[in-house]
PDB file of N, CA and C in Angstrom:
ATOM      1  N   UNK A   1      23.768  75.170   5.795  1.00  0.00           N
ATOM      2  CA  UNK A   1      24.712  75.187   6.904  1.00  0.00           C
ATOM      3  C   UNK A   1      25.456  76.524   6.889  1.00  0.00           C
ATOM      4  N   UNK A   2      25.398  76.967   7.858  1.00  0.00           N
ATOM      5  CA  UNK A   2      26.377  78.350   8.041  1.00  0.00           C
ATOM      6  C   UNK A   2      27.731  78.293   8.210  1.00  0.00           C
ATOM      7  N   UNK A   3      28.461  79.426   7.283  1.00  0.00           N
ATOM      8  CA  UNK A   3      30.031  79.377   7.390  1.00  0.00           C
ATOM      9  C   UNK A   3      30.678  78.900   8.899  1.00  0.00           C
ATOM     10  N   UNK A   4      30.423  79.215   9.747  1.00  0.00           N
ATOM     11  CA  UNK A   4      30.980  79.121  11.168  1.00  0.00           C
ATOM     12  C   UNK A   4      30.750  77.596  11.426  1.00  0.00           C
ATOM     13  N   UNK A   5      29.790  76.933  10.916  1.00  0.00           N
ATOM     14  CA  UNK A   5      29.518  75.554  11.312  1.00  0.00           C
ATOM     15  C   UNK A   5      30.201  74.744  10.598  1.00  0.00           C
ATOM     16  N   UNK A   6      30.012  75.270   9.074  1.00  0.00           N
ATOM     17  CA  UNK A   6      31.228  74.822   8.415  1.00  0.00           C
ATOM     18  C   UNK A   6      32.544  74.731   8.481  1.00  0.00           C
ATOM     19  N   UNK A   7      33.255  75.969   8.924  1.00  0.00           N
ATOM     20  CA  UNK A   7      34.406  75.543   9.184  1.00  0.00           C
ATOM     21  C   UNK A   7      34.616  74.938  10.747  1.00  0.00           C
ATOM     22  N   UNK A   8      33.895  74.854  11.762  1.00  0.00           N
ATOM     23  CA  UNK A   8      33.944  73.684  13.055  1.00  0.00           C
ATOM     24  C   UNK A   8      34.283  72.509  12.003  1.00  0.00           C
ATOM     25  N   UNK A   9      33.257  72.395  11.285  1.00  0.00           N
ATOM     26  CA  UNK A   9      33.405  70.521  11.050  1.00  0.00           C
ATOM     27  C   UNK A   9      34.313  70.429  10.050  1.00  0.00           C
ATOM     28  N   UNK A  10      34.634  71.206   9.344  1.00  0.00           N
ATOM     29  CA  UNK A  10      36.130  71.295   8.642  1.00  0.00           C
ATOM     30  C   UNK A  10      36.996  71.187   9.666  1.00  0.00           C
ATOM     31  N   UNK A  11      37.525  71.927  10.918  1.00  0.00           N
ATOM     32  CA  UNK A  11      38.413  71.508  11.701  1.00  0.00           C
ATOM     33  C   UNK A  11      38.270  70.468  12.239  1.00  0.00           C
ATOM     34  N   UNK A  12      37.088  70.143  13.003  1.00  0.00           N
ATOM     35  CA  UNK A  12      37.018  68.568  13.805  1.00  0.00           C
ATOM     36  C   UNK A  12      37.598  67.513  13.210  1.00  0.00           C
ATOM     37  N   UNK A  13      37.175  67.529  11.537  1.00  0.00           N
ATOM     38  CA  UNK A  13      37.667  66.619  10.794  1.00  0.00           C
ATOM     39  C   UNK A  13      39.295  66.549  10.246  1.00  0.00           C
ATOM     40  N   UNK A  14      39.484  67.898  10.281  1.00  0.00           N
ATOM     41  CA  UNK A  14      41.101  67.453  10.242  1.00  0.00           C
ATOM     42  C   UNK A  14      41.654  67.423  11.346  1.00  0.00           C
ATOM     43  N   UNK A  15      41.471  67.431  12.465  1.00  0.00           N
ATOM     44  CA  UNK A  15      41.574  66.769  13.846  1.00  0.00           C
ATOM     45  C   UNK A  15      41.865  65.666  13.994  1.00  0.00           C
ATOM     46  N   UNK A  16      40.527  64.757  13.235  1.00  0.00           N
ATOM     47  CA  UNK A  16      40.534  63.618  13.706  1.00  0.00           C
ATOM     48  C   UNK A  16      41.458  62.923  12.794  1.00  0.00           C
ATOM     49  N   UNK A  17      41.746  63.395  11.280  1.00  0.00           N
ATOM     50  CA  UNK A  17      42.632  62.403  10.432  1.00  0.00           C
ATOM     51  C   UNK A  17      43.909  63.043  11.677  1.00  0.00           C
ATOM     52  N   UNK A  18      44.263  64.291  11.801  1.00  0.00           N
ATOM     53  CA  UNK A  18      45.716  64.200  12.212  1.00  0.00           C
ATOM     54  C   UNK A  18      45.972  62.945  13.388  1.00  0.00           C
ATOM     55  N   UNK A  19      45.010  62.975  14.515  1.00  0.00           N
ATOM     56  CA  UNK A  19      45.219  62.207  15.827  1.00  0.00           C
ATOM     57  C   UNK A  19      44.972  60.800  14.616  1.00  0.00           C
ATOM     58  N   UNK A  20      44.094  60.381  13.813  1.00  0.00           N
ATOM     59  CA  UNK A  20      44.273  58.986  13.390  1.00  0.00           C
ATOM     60  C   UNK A  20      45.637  58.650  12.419  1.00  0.00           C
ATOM     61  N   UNK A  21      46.378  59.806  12.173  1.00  0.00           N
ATOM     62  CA  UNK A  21      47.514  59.725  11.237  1.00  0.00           C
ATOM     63  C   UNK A  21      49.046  59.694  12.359  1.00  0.00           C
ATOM     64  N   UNK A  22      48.427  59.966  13.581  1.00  0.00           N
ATOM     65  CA  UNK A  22      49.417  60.157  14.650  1.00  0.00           C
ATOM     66  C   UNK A  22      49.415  58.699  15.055  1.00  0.00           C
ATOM     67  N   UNK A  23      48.228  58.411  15.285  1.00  0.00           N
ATOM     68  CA  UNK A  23      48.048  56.597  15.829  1.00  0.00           C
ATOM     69  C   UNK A  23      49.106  55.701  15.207  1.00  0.00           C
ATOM     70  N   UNK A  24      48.586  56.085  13.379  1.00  0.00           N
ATOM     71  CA  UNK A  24      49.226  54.719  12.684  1.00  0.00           C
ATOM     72  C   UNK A  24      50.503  54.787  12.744  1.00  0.00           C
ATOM     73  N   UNK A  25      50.774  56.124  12.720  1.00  0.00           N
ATOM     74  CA  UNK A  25      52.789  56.611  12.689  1.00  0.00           C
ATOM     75  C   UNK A  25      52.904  55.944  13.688  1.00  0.00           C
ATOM     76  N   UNK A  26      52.463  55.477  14.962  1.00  0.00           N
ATOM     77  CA  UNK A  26      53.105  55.378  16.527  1.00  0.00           C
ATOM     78  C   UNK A  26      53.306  53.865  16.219  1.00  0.00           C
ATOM     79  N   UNK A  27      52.087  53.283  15.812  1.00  0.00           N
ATOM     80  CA  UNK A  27      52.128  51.484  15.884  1.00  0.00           C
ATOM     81  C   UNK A  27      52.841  51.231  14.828  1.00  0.00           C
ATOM     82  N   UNK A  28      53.024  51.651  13.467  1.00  0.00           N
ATOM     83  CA  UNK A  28      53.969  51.401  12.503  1.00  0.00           C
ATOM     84  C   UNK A  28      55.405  51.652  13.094  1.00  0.00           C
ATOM     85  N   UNK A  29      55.607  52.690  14.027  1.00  0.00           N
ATOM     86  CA  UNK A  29      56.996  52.540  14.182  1.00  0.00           C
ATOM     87  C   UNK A  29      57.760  51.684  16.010  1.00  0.00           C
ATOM     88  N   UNK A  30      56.508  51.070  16.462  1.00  0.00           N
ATOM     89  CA  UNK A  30      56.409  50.434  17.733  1.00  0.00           C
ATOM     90  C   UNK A  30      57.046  49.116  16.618  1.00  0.00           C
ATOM     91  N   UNK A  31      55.718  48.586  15.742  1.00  0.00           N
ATOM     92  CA  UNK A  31      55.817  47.395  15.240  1.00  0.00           C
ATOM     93  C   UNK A  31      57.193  47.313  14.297  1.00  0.00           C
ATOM     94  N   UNK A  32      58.285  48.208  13.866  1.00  0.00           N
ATOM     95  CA  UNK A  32      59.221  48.210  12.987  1.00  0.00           C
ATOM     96  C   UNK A  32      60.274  48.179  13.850  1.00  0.00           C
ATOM     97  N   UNK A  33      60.328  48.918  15.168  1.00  0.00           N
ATOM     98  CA  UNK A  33      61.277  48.767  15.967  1.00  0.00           C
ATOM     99  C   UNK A  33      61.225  47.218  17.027  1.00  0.00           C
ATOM    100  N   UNK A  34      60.423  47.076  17.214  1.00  0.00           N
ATOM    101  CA  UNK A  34      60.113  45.731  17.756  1.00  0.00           C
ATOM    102  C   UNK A  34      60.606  44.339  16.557  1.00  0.00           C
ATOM    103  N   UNK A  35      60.488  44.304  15.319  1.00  0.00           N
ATOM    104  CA  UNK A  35      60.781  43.712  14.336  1.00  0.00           C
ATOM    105  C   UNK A  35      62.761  43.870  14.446  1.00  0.00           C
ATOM    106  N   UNK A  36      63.065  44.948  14.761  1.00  0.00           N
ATOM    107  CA  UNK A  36      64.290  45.091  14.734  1.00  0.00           C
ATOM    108  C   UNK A  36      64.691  44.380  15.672  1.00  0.00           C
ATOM    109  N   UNK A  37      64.153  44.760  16.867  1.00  0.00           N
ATOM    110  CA  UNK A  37      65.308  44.044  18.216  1.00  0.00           C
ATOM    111  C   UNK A  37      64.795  42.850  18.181  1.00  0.00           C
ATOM    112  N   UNK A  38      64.115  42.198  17.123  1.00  0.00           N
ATOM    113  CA  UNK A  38      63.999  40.538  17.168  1.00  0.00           C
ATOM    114  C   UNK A  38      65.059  40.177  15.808  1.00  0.00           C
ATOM    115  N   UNK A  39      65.385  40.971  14.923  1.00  0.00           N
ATOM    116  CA  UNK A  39      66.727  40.867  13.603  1.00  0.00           C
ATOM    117  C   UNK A  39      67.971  40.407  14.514  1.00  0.00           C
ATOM    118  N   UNK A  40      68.103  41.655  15.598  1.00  0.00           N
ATOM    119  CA  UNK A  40      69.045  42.250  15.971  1.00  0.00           C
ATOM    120  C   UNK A  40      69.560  40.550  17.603  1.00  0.00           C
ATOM    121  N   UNK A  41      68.712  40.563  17.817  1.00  0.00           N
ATOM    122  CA  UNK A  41      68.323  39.125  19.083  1.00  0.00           C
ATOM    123  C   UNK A  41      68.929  37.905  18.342  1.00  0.00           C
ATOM    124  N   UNK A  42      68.060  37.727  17.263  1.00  0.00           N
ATOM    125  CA  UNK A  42      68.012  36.610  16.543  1.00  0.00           C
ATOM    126  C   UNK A  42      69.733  35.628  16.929  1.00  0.00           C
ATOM    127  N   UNK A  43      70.514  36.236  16.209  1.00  0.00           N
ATOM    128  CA  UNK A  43      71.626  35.531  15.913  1.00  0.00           C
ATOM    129  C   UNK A  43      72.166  35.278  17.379  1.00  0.00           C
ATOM    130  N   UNK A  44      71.923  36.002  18.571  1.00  0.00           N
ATOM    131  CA  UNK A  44      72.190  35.289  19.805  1.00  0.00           C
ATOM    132  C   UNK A  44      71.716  34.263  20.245  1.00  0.00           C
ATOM    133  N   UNK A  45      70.317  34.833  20.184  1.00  0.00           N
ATOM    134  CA  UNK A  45      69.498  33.373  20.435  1.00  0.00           C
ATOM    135  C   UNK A  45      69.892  31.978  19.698  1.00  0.00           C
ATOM    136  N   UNK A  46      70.352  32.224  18.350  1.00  0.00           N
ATOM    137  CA  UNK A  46      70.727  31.182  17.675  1.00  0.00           C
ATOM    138  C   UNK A  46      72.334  30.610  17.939  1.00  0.00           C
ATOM    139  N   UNK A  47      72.769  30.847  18.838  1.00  0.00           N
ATOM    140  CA  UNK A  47      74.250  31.251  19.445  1.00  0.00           C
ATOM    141  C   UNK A  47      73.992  30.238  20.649  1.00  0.00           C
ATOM    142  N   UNK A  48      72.983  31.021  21.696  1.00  0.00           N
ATOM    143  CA  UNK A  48      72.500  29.904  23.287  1.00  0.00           C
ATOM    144  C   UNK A  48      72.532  28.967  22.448  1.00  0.00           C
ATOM    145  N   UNK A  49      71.496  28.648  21.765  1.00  0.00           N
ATOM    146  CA  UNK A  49      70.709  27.331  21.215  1.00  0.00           C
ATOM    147  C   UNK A  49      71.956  26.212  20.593  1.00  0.00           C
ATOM    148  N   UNK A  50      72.720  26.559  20.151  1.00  0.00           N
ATOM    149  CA  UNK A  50      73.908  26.065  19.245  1.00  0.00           C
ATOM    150  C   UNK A  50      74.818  25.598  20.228  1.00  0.00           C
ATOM    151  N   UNK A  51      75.071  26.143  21.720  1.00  0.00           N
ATOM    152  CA  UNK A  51      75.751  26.175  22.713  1.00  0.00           C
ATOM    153  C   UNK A  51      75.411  25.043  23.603  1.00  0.00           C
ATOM    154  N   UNK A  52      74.416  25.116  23.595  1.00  0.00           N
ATOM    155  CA  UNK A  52      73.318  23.856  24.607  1.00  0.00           C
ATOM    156  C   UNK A  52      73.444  22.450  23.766  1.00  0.00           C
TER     157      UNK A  52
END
């Protein structure tokens, strides 16, 4: 394999971990903030419910 081809697929590949390292950061912090505003909900909801 020639240097020039080599480093393409050296870049493609750290390409693809960055965009797949960008993915998991996005849904790890969708799914942590979503976890929050159900912490953060909780004790209201348990407030209606107590009320009724």
């Amino acid at each position: 394999m020639s240097n020039s081809t080599y480093n393409f697929t050296v870049a493609l590949g750290a390409a693809v971990v960055a965009i797949v390292l960008t993915v998991a950061s996005s849904v790890a912090f969708v799914s942590s903030t979503s976890v929050a505003r159900v912490a953060v909900d909780a004790p209201q909801s348990i407030h209606l419910a107590a009320a009724k």
